[in-house]
Each structure stands twice: as structure tokens, then as C-alpha cells.
Protein backbone atom coordinates (compact mmCIF):
# COMPACT_ATOMS: atom_id res chain seq x y z
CA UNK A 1 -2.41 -15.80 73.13
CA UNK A 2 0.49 -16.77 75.17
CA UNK A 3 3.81 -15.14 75.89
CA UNK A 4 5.49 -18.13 73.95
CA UNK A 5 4.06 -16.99 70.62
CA UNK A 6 5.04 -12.96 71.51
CA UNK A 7 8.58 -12.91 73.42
CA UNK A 8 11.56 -12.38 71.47
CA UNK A 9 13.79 -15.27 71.39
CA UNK A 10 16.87 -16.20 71.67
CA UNK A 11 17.09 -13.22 73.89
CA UNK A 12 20.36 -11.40 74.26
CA UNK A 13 22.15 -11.93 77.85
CA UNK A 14 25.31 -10.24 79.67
CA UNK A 15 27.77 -11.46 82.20
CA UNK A 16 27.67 -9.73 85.44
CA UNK A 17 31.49 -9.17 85.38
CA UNK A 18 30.99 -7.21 81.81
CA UNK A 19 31.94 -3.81 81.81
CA UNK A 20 28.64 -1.46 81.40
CA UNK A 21 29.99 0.48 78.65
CA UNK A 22 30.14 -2.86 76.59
CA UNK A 23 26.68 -3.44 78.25
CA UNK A 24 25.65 -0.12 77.18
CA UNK A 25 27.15 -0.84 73.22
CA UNK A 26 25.29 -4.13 73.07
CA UNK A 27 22.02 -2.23 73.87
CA UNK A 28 22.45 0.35 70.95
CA UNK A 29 23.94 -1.80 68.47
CA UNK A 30 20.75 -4.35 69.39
CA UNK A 31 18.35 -1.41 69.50
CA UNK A 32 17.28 -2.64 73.27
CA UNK A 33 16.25 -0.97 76.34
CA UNK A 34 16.65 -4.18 78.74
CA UNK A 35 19.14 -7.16 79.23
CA UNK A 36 19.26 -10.30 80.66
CA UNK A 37 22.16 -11.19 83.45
CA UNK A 38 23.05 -14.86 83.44
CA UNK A 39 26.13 -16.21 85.32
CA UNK A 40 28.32 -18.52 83.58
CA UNK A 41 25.80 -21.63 84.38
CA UNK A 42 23.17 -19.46 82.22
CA UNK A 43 21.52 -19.01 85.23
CA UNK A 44 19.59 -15.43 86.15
CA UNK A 45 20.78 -13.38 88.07
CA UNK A 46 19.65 -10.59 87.07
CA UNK A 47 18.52 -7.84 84.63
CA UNK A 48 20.07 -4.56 83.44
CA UNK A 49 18.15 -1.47 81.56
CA UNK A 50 19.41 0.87 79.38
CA UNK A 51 18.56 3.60 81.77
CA UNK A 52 20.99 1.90 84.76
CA UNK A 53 23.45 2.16 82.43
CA UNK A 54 23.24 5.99 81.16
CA UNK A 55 22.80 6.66 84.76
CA UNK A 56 26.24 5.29 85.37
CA UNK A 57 27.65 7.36 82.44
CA UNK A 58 29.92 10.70 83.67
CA UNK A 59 28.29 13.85 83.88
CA UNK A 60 29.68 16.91 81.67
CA UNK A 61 30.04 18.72 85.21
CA UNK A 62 32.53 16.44 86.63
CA UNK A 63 36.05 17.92 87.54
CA UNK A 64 37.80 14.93 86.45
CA UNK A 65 40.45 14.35 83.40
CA UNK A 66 39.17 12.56 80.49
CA UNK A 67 42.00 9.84 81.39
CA UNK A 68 40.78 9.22 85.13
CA UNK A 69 37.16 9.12 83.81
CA UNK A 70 38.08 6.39 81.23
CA UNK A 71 39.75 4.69 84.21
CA UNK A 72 36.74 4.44 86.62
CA UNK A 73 34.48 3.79 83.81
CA UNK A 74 36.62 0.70 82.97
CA UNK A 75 36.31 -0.82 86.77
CA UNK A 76 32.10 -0.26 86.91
CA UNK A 77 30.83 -3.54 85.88
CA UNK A 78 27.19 -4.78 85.33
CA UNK A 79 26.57 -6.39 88.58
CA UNK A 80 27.02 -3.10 90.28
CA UNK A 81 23.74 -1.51 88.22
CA UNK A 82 21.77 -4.62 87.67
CA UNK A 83 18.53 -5.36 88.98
CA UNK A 84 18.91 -8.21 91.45
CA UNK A 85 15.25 -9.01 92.42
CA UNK A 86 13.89 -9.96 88.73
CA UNK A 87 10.33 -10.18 88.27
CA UNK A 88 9.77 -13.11 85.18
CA UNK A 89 6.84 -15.02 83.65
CA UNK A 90 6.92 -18.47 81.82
CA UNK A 91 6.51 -19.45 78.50
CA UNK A 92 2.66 -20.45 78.78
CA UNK A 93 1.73 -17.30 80.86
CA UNK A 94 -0.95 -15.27 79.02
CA UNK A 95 -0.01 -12.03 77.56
CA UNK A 96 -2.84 -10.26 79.50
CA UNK A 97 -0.75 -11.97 82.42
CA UNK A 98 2.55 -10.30 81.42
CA UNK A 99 1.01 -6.88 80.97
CA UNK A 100 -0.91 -6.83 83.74
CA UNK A 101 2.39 -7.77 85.65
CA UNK A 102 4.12 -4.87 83.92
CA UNK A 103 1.19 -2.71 84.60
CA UNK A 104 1.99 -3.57 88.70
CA UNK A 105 5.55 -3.60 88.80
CA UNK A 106 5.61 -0.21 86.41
CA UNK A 107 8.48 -1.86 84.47
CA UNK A 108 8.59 -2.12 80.52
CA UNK A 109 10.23 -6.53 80.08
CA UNK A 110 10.22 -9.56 81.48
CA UNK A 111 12.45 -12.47 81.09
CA UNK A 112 10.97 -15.61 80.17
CA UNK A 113 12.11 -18.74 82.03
CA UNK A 114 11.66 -22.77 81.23
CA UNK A 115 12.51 -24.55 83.95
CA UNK A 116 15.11 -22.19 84.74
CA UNK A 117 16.61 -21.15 81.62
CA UNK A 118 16.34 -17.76 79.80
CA UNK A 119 14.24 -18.66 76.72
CA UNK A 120 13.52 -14.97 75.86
CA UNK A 121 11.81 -11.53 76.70
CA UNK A 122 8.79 -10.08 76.58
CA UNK A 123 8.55 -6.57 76.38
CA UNK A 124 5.92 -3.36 75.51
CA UNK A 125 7.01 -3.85 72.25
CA UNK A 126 6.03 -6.97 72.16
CA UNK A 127 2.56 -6.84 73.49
CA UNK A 128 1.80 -4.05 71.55
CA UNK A 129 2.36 -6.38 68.33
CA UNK A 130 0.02 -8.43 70.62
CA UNK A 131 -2.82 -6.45 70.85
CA UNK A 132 -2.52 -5.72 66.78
CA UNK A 133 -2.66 -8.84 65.87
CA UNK A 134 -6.28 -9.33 68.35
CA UNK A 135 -8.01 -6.52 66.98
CA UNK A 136 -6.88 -8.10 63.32
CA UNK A 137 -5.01 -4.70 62.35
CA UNK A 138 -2.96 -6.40 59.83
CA UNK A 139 -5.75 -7.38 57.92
CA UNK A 140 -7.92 -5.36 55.41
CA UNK A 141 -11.97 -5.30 56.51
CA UNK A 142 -14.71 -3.40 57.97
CA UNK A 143 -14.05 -2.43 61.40
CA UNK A 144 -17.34 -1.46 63.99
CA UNK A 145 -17.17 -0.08 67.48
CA UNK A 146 -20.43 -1.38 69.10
CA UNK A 147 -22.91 -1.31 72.30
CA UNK A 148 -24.66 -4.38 72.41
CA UNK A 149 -26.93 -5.56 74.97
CA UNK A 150 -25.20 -7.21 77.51
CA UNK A 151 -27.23 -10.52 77.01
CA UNK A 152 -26.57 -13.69 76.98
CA UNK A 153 -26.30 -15.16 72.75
CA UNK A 154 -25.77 -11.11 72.23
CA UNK A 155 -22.35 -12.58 70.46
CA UNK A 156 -23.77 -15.22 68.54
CA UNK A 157 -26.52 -13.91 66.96
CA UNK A 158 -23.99 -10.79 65.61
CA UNK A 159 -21.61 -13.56 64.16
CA UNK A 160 -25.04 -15.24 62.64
CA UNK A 161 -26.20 -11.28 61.48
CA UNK A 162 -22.42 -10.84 59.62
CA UNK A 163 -22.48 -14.24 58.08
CA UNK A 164 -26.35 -14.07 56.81
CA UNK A 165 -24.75 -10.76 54.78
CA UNK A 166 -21.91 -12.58 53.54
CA UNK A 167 -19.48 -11.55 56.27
CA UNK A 168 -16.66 -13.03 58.19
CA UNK A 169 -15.63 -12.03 61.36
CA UNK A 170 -11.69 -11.33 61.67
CA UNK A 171 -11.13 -10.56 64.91
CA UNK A 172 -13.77 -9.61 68.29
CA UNK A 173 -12.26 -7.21 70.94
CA UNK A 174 -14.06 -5.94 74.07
CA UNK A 175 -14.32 -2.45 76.07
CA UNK A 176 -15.99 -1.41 78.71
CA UNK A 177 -19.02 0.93 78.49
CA UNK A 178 -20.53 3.37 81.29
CA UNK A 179 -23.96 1.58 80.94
CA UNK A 180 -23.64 -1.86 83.02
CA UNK A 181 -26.69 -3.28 80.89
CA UNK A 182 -24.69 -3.03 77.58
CA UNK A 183 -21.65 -4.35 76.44
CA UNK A 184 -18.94 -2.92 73.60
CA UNK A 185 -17.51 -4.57 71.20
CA UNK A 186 -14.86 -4.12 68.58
CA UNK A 187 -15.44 -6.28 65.49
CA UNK A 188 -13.47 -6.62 62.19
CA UNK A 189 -15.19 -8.46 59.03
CA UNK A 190 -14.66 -9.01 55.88
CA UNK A 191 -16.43 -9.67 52.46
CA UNK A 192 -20.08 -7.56 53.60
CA UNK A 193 -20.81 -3.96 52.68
CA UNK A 194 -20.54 -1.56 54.88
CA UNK A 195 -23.98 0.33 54.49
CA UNK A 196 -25.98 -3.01 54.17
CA UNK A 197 -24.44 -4.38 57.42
CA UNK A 198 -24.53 -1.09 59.77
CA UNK A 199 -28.55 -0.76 58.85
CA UNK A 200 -29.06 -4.66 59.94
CA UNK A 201 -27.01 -4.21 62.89
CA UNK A 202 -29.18 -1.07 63.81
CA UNK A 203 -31.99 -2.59 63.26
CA UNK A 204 -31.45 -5.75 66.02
CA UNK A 205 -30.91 -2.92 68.45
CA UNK A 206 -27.51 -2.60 67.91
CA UNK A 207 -26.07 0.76 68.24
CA UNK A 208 -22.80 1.40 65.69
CA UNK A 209 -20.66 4.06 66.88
CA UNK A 210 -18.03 3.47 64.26
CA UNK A 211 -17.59 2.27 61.34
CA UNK A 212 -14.64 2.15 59.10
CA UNK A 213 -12.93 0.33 56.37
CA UNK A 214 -9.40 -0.77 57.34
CA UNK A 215 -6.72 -0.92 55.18
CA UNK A 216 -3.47 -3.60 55.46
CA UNK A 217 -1.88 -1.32 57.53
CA UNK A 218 -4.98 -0.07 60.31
């Protein structure tokens, strides 16, 4: 799963020199939180969030005329809020790579450069479409929360279990577990009963602590 098949692209950019309140109309007509800032090579140089930009926006409190508000507004451009130190990530990084990035920096995007060039952003958004599409959540099936041994083959002979019933695995997530001699394991199949399967899996030792069908949409 790379960052490639997850970013959204082509990304949306801004010119340093453009007013924020344009900045700021881009954003909500876009439905973003988080801009690019290329100069007029296309080069980054930096990134702008919707939150610099509100922050720039007049308070109710202020003792200044609508007209001399309007004014100052007019002369902040995006260069002054941007973020000039950009944290990015290529197009073959991981997405574990980009969240755990995120996860560091405590920031919600990252641009995505190719030799140089913005080729798009990754954001939360994004990676929580990721982690849907890992645990299989847009397909129908049987989905079990397990603790397995944490043996070697402990894997193989559950994918061997599920296809001896008829199954076939969708998707195989892990957790951790507070017992370091067993391992969990989130497992989606499809095409195996429920009842039938849970009693096998029980039965090698296996201990289900969920079990539940999964519509389209879980």
C-alpha cells in the first residue's frame, strides 16, 4: 500500500503572493483544510492550512471600520501565514510511513513530491480510506477478531482451516494483545458459515472474540 495509490492528485496549489482571503475561498469551495505553495517554477515553497488562514481573519472585537479592515485584509498575502519548513513524503513511501510521520509531526497532510514536483497530497482523509480498504470494509463477509498463538505457520494453517470450509480470506489485519505468547488477528472471509467456521476455529485453539457478518458498507 503506497502513498501513490492513496494521495489525492492533481493536488490544488497557491501562489505565495495570493491574497489569503482568495486562499481561504479556494479551501471552502474545494472542501480542504491544507494547500500547497508553489512559486511560479512549481516549485514548494511551502504549505498553508485552513486554520493559518481563519487565524488571520478580523476579530468581531476590533475597533476598526469595515472599510480599513477590507483594506488590510487586501495587503495580507499567503506567504505571510504559510508554513515555510514543509515536511513531505514521495510517491513510493508506505502509507504506514506517512501516518506514522503525521503521527510525529502532529500535523493532518503531506505533499507528495517526484523529483521535485508537487504530484499530490496525502492527508487523514486519505489514510483513513487506507485503512478501509485493508481491513476489506467495502466488501460483504464474515469478519473475526482473534488470539492466535503466536507461532510460527499460526497464519497458514487459519488460511488452510477457512479454505477446507469453503472460505476465502478478504483481507488479514493485526493488533496487539496483552499476552506476548499470542497474537490477534482481524480476518474477513467470505463464502463459509459463520457457526461452522467459529466451532473449527475454537477447536485448533483458536479463541474468537468476535464474530460478525459485514455488510457492503462495514
Amino acid at each position: 500500500m503506497l502513498v501513490r495509490n492513496y494521495m489525492s492528485s492533481p493536488v490544488v496549489t497557491v501562489k505565495p503572493a495570493l491574497p489569503f482571503q482568495e486562499a481561504l475561498k479556494v479551501m471552502r469551495e474545494k472542501r480542504f483544510r491544507r494547500m500547497p505553495v508553489v512559486d511560479d517554477a512549481g516549485r514548494l515553497v511551502g504549505i498553508v492550512s485552513e486554520r493559518d488562514l481563519l487565524y488571520a481573519s478580523p476579530s468581531p472585537a476590533t475597533t476598526l471600520s469595515i472599510w480599513e479592515v477590507n483594506y488590510l485584509l487586501t495587503k495580507i498575502q499567503v506567504d505571510r501565514l504559510m508554513t515555510e519548513k514543509v515536511v513531505t513524503v514521495t510517491p513510493d513511501a508506505t502509507v504506514e510511513e506517512a501516518a506514522a510521520i503525521m503521527i510525529d509531526k502532529k500535523i493532518g497532510g503531506l505533499p507528495v513530491l517526484d523529483g521535485g514536483n508537487v504530484v499530490g497530497i496525502i492527508t487523514e482523509t486519505d489514510l483513513f480510506k487506507a485503512l478501509v480498504s485493508l481491513f476489506g470494509g467495502n466488501h460483504c463477509g464474515l469478519r473475526l477478531t482473534l488470539e492466535v498463538p503466536g507461532n510460527k505457520g499460526v497464519l497458514a494453517d487459519l488460511a488452510r482451516t477457512i479454505f477446507d470450509q469453503g472460505g476465502n480470506v478478504i483481507s488479514v489485519g493485526t493488533y496487539p494483545v496483552s499476552d506476548p505468547s499470542k497474537a490477534g488477528l482481524v480476518v474477513k472471509v467470505e463464502d463459509v458459515s459463520r457457526e461452522q467456521l467459529v466451532d473449527k476455529l475454537q477447536s485448533l485453539g483458536d479463541h474468537v472474540v468476535d464474530a460478525r457478518e459485514c455488510n457492503s458498507s462495514a
